[in-house]
PDB file of N, CA and C in Angstrom:
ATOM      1  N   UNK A   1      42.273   6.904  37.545  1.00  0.00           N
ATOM      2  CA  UNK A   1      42.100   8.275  37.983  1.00  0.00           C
ATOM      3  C   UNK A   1      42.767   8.510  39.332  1.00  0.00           C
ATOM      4  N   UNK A   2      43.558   7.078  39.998  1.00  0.00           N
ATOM      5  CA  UNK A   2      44.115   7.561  40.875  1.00  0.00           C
ATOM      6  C   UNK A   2      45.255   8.704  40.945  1.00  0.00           C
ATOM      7  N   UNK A   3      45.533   9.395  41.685  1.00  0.00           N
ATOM      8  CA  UNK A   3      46.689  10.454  41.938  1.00  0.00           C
ATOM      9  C   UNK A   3      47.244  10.183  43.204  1.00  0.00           C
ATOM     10  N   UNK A   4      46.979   9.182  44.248  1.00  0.00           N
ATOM     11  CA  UNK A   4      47.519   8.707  45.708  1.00  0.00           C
ATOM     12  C   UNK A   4      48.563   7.784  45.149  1.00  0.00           C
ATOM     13  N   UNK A   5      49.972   7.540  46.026  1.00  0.00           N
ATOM     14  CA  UNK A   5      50.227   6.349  45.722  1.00  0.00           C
ATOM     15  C   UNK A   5      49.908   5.150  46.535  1.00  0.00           C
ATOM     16  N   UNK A   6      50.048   3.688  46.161  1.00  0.00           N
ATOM     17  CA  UNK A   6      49.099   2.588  46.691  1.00  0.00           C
ATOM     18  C   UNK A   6      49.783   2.545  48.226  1.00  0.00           C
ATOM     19  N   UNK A   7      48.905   2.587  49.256  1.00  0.00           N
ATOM     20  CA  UNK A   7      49.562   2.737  50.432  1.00  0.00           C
ATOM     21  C   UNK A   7      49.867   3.870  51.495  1.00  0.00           C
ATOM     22  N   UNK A   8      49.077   5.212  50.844  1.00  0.00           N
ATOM     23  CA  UNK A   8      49.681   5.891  51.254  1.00  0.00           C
ATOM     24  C   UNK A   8      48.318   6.849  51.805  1.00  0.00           C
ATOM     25  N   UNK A   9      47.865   6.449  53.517  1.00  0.00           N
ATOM     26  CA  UNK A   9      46.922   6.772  54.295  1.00  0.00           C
ATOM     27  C   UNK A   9      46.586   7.951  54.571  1.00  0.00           C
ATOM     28  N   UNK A  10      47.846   9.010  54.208  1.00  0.00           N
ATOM     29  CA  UNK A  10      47.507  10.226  54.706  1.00  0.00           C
ATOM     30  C   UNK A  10      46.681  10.610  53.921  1.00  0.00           C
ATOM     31  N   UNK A  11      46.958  10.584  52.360  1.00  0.00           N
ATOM     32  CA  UNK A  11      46.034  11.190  50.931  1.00  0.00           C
ATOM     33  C   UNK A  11      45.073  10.274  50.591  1.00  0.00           C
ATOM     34  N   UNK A  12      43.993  11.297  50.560  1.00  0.00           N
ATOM     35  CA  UNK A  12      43.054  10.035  50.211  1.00  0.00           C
ATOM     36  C   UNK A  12      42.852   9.898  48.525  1.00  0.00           C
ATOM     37  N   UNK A  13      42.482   9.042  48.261  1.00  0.00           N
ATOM     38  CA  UNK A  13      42.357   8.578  46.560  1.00  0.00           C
ATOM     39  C   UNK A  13      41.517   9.262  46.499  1.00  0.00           C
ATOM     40  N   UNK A  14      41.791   9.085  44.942  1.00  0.00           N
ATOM     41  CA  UNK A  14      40.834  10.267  44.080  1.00  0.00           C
ATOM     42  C   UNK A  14      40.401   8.994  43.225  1.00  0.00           C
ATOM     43  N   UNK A  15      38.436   9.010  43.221  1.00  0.00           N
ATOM     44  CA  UNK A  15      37.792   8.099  42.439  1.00  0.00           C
ATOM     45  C   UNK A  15      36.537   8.696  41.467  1.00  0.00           C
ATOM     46  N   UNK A  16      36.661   8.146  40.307  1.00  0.00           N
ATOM     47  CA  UNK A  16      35.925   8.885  39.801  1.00  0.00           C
ATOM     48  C   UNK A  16      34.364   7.907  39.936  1.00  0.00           C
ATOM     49  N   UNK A  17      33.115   8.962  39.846  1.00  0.00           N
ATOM     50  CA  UNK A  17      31.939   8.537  40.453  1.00  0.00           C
ATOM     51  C   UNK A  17      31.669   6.640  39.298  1.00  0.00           C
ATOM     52  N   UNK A  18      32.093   6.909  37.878  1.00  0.00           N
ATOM     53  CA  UNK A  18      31.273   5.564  37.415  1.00  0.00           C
ATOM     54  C   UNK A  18      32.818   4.404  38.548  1.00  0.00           C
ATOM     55  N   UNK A  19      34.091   4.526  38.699  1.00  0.00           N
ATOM     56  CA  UNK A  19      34.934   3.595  39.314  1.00  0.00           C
ATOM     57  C   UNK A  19      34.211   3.237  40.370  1.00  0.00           C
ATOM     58  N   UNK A  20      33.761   4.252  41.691  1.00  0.00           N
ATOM     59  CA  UNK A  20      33.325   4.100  42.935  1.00  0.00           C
ATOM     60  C   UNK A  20      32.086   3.515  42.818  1.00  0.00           C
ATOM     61  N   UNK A  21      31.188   3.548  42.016  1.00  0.00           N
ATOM     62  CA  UNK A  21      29.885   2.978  41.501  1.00  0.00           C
ATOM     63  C   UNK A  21      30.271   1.353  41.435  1.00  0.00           C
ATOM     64  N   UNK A  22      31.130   0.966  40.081  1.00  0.00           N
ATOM     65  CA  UNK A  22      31.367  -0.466  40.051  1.00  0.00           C
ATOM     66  C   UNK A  22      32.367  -1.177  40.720  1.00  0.00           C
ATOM     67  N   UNK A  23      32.792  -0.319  41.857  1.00  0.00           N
ATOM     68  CA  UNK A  23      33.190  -1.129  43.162  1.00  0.00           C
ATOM     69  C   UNK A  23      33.208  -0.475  44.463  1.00  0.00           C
ATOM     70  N   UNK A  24      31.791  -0.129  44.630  1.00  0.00           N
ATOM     71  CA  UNK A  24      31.531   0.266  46.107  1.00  0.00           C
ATOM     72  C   UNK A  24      31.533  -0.474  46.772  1.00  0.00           C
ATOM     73  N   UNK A  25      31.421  -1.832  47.403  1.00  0.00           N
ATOM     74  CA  UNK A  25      31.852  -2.502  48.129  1.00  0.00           C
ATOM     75  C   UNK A  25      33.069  -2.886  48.619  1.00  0.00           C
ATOM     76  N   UNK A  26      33.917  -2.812  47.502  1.00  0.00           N
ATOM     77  CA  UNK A  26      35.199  -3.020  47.734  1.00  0.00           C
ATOM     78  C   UNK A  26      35.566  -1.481  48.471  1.00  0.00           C
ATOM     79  N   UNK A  27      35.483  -0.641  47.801  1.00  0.00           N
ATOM     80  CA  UNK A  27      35.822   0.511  48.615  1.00  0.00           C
ATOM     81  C   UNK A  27      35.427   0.737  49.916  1.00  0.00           C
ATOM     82  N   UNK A  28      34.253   0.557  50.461  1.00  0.00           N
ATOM     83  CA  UNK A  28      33.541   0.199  51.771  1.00  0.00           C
ATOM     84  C   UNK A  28      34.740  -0.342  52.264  1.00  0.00           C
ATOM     85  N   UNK A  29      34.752  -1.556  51.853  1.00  0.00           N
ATOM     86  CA  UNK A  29      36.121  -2.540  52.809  1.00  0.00           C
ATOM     87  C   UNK A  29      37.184  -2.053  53.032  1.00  0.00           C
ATOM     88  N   UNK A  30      37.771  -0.931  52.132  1.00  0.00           N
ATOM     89  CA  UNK A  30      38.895  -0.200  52.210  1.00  0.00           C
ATOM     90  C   UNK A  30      38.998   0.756  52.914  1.00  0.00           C
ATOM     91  N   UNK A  31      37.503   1.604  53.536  1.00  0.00           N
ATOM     92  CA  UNK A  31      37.376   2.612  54.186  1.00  0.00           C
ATOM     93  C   UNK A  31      37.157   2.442  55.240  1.00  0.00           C
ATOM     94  N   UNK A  32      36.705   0.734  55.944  1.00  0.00           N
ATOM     95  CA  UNK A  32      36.775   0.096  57.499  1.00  0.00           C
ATOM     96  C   UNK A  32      37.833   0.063  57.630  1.00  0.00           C
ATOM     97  N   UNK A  33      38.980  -0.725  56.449  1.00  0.00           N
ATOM     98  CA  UNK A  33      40.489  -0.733  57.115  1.00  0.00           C
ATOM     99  C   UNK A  33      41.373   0.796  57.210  1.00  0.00           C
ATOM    100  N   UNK A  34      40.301   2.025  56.854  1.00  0.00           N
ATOM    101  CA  UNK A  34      41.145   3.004  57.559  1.00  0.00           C
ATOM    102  C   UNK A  34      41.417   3.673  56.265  1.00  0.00           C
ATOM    103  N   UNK A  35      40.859   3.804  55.460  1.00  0.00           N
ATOM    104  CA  UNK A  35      41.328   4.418  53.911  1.00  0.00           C
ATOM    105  C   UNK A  35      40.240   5.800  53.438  1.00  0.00           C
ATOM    106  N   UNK A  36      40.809   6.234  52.788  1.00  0.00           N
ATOM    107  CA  UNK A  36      39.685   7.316  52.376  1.00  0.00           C
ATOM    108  C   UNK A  36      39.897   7.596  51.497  1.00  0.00           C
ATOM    109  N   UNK A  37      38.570   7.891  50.742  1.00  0.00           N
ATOM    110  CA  UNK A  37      38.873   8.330  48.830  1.00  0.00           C
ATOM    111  C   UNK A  37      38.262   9.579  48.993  1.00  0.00           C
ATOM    112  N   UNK A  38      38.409  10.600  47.973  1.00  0.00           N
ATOM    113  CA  UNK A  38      37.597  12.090  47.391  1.00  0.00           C
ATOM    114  C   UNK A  38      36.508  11.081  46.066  1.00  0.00           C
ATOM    115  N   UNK A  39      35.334  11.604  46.131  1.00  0.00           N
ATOM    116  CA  UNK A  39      34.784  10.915  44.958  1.00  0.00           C
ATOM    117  C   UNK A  39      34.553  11.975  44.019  1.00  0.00           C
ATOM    118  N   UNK A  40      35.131  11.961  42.915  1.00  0.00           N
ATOM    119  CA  UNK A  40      35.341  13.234  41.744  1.00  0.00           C
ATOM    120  C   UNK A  40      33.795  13.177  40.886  1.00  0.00           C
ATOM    121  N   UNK A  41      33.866  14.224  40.038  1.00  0.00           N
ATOM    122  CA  UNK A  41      32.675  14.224  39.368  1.00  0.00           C
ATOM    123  C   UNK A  41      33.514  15.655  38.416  1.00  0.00           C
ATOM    124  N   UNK A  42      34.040  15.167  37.240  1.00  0.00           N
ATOM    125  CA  UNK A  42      34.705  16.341  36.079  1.00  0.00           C
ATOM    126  C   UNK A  42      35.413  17.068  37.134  1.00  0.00           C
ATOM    127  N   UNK A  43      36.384  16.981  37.760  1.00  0.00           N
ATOM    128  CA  UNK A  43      37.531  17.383  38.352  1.00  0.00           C
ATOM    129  C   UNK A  43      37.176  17.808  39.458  1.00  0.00           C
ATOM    130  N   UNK A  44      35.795  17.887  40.169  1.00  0.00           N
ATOM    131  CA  UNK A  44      35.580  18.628  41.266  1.00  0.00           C
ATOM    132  C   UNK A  44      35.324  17.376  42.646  1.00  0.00           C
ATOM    133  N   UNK A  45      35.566  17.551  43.160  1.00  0.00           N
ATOM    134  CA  UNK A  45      35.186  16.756  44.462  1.00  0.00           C
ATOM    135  C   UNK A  45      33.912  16.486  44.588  1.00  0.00           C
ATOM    136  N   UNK A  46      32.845  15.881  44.774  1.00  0.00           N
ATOM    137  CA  UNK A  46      31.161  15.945  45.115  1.00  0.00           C
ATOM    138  C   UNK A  46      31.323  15.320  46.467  1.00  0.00           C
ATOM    139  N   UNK A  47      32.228  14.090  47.150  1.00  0.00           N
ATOM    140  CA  UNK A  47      31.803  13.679  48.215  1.00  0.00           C
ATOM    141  C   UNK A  47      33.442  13.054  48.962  1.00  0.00           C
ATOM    142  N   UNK A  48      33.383  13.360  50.332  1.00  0.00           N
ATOM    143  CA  UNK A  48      34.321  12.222  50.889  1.00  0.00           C
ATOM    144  C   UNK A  48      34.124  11.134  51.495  1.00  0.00           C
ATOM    145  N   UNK A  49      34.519  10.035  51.127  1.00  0.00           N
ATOM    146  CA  UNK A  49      34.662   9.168  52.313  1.00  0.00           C
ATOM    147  C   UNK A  49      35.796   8.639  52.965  1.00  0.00           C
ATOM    148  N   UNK A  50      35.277   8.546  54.569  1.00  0.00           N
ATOM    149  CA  UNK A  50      36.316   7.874  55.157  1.00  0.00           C
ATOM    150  C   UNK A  50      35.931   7.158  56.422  1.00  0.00           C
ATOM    151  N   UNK A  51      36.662   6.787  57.438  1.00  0.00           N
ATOM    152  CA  UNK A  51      36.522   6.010  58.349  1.00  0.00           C
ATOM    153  C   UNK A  51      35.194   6.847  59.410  1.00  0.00           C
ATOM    154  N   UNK A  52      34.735   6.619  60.415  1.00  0.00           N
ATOM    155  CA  UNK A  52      34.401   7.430  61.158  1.00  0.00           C
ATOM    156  C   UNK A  52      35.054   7.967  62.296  1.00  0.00           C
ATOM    157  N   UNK A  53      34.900   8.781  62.929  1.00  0.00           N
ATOM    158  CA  UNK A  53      35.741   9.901  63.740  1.00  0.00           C
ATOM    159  C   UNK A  53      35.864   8.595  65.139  1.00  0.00           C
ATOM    160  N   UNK A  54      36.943   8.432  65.839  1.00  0.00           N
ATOM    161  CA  UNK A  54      37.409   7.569  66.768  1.00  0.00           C
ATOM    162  C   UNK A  54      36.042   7.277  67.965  1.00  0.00           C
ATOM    163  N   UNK A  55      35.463   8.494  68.330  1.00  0.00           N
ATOM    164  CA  UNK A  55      34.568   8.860  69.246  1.00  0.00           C
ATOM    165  C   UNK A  55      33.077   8.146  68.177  1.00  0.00           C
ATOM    166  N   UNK A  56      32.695   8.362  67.640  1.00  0.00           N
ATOM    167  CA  UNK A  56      31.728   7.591  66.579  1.00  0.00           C
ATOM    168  C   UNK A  56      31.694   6.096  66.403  1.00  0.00           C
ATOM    169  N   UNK A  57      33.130   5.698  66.398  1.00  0.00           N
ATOM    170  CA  UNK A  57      33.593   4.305  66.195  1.00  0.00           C
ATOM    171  C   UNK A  57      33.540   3.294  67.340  1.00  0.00           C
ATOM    172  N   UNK A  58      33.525   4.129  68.455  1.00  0.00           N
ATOM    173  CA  UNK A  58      33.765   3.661  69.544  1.00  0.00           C
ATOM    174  C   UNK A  58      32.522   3.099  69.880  1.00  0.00           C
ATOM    175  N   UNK A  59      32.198   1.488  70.075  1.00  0.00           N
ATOM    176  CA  UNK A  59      30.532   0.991  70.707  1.00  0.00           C
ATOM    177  C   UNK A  59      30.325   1.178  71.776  1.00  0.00           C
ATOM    178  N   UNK A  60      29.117   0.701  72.449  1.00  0.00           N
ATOM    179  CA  UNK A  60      29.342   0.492  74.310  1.00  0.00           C
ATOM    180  C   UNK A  60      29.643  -0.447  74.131  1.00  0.00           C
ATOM    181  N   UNK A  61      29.886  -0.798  75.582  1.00  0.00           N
ATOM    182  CA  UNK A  61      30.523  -1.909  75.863  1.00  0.00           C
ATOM    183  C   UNK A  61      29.376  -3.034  76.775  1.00  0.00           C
ATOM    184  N   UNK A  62      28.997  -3.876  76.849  1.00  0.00           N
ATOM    185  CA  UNK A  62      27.975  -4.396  77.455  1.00  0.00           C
ATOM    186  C   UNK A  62      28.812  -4.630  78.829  1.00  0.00           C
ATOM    187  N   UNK A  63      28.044  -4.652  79.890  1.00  0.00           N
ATOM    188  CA  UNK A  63      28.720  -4.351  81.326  1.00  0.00           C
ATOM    189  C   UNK A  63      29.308  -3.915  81.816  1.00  0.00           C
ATOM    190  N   UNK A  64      29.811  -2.266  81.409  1.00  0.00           N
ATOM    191  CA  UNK A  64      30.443  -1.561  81.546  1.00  0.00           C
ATOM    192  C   UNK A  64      29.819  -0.619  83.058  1.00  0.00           C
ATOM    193  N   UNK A  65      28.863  -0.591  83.289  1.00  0.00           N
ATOM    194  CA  UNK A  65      28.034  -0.370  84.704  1.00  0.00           C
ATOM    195  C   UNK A  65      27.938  -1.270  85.239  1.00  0.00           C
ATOM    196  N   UNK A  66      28.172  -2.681  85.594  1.00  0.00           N
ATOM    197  CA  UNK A  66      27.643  -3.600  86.183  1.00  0.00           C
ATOM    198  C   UNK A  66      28.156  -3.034  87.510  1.00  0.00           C
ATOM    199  N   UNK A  67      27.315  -2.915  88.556  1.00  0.00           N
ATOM    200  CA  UNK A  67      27.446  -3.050  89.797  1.00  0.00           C
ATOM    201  C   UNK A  67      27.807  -1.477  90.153  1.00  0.00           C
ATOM    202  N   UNK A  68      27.295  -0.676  89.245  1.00  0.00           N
ATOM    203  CA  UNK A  68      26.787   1.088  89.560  1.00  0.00           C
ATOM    204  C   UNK A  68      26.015   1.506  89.487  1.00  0.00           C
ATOM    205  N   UNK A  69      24.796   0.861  89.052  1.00  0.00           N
ATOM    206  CA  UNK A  69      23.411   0.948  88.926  1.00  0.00           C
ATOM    207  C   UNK A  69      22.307   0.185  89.928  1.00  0.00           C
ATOM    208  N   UNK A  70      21.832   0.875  91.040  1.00  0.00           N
ATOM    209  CA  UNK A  70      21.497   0.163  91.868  1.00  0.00           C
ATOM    210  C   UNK A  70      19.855   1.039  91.755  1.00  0.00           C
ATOM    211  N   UNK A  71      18.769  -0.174  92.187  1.00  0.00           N
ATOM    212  CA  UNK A  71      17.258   0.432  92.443  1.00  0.00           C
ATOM    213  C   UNK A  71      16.783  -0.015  93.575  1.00  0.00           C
ATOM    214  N   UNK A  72      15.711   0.999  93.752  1.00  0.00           N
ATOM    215  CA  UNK A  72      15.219   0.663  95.269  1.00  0.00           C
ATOM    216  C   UNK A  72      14.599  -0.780  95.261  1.00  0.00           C
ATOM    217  N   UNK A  73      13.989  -0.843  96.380  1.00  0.00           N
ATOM    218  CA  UNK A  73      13.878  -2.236  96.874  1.00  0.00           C
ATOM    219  C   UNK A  73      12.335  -2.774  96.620  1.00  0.00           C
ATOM    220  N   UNK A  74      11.447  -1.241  96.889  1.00  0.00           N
ATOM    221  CA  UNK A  74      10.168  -1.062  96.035  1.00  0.00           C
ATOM    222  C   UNK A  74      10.311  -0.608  94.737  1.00  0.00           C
ATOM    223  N   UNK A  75      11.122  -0.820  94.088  1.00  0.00           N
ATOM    224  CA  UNK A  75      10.835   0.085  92.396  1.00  0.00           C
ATOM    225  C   UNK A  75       9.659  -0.176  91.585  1.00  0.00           C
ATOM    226  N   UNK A  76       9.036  -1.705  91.880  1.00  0.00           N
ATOM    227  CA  UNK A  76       8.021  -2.388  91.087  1.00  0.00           C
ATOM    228  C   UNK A  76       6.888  -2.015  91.823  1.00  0.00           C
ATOM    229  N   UNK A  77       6.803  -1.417  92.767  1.00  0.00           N
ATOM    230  CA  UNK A  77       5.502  -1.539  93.962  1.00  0.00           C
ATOM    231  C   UNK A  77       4.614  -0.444  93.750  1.00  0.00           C
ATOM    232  N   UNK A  78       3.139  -0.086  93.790  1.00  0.00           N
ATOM    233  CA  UNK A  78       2.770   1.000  92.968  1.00  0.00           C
ATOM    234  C   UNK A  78       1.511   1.088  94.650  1.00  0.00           C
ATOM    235  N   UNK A  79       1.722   2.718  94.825  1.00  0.00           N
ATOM    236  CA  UNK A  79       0.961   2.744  96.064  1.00  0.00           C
ATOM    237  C   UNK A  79      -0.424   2.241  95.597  1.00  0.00           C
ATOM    238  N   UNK A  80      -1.223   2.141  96.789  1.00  0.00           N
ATOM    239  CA  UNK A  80      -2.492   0.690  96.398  1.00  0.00           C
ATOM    240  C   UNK A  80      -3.783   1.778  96.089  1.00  0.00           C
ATOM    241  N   UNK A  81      -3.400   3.335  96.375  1.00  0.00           N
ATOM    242  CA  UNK A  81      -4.433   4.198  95.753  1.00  0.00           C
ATOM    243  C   UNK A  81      -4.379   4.339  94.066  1.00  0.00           C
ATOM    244  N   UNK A  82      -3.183   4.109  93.661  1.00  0.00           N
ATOM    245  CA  UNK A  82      -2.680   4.632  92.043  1.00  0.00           C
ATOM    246  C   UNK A  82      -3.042   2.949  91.333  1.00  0.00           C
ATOM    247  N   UNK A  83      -2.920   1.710  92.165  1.00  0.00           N
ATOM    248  CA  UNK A  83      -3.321   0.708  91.665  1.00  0.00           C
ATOM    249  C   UNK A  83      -4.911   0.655  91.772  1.00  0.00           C
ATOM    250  N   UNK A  84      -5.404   0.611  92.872  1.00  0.00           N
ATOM    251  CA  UNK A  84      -6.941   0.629  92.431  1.00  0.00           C
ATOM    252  C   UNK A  84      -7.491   1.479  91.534  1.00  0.00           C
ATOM    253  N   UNK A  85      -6.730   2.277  91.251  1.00  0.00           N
ATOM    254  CA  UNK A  85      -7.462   3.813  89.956  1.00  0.00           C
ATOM    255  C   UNK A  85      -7.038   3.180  88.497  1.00  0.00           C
ATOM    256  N   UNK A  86      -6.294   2.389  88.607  1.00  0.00           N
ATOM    257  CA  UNK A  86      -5.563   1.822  87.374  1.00  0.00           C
ATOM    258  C   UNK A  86      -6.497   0.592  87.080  1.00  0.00           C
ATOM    259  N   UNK A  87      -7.017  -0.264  87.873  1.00  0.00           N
ATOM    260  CA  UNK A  87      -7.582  -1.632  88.049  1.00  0.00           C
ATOM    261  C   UNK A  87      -9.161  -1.045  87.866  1.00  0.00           C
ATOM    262  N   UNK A  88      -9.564   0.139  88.186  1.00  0.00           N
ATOM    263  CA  UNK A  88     -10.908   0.607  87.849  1.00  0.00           C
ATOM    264  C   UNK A  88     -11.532   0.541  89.251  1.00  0.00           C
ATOM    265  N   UNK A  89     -10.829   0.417  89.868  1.00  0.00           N
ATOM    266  CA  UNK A  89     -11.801   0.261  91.445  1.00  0.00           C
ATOM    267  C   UNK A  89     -11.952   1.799  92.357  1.00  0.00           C
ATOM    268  N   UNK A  90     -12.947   2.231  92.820  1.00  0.00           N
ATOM    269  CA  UNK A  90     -13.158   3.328  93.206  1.00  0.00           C
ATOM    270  C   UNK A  90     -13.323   3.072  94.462  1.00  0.00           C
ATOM    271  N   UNK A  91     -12.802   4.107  95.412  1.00  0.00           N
ATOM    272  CA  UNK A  91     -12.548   4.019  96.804  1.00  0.00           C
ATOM    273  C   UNK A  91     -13.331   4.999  97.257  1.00  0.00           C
TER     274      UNK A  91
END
C-alpha cells in the first residue's frame, strides 16, 4: 500500500492499519530514525506518525546550571519559634 518511494523523507508512507499493526515496532524504529507514515483506514487517513518536533526532542541536559544556582547559607535553619511549634513545645 505503499505510494512513497523507499527513501524518500519528505513524503511520508502510506500504511494501511492491519500492515502498521503487524509491524509496529519496526515502524517505531523507522520513525526515531526520522521517518513518517499516514496510517490509512479505506483510503482516508485516521492517524500520523512521525518524529517529534526538535524542541520536544530536545532532553535537559544534567549540569547545565552547575554553578548558577546558589542558596543561602541558612536555607536549612528554621527560626526556633516555627521549630518549637513544629516539635509541640509551647512557649
Amino acid at each position: 500500500m505503499s505510494e512513497s518511494k523507499p527513501g524518500d523523507a519528505a513524503e511520508p508512507r502510506r500504511l494501511g492499519m492491519r500492515e502498521f499493526r503487524g509491524n509496529m515496532a519496526g515502524f517505531l524504529r523507522e520513525v526515531r530514525e526520522g521517518r513518517s507514515f499516514l496510517i490509512m483506514s479505506r483510503d482516508e487517513v485516521v492517524a500520523e506518525l512521525r518524529p517529534p518536533a526538535a524542541a520536544i526532542r530536545s532532553a535537559r541536559q544534567p549540569g547545565a546550571l552547575r554553578g548558577q544556582i546558589r542558596m543561602a547559607p541558612d536555607f536549612d535553619l528554621l527560626p526556633p519559634d516555627l521549630l518549637a511549634a513544629m516539635e509541640g513545645e509551647v512557649e
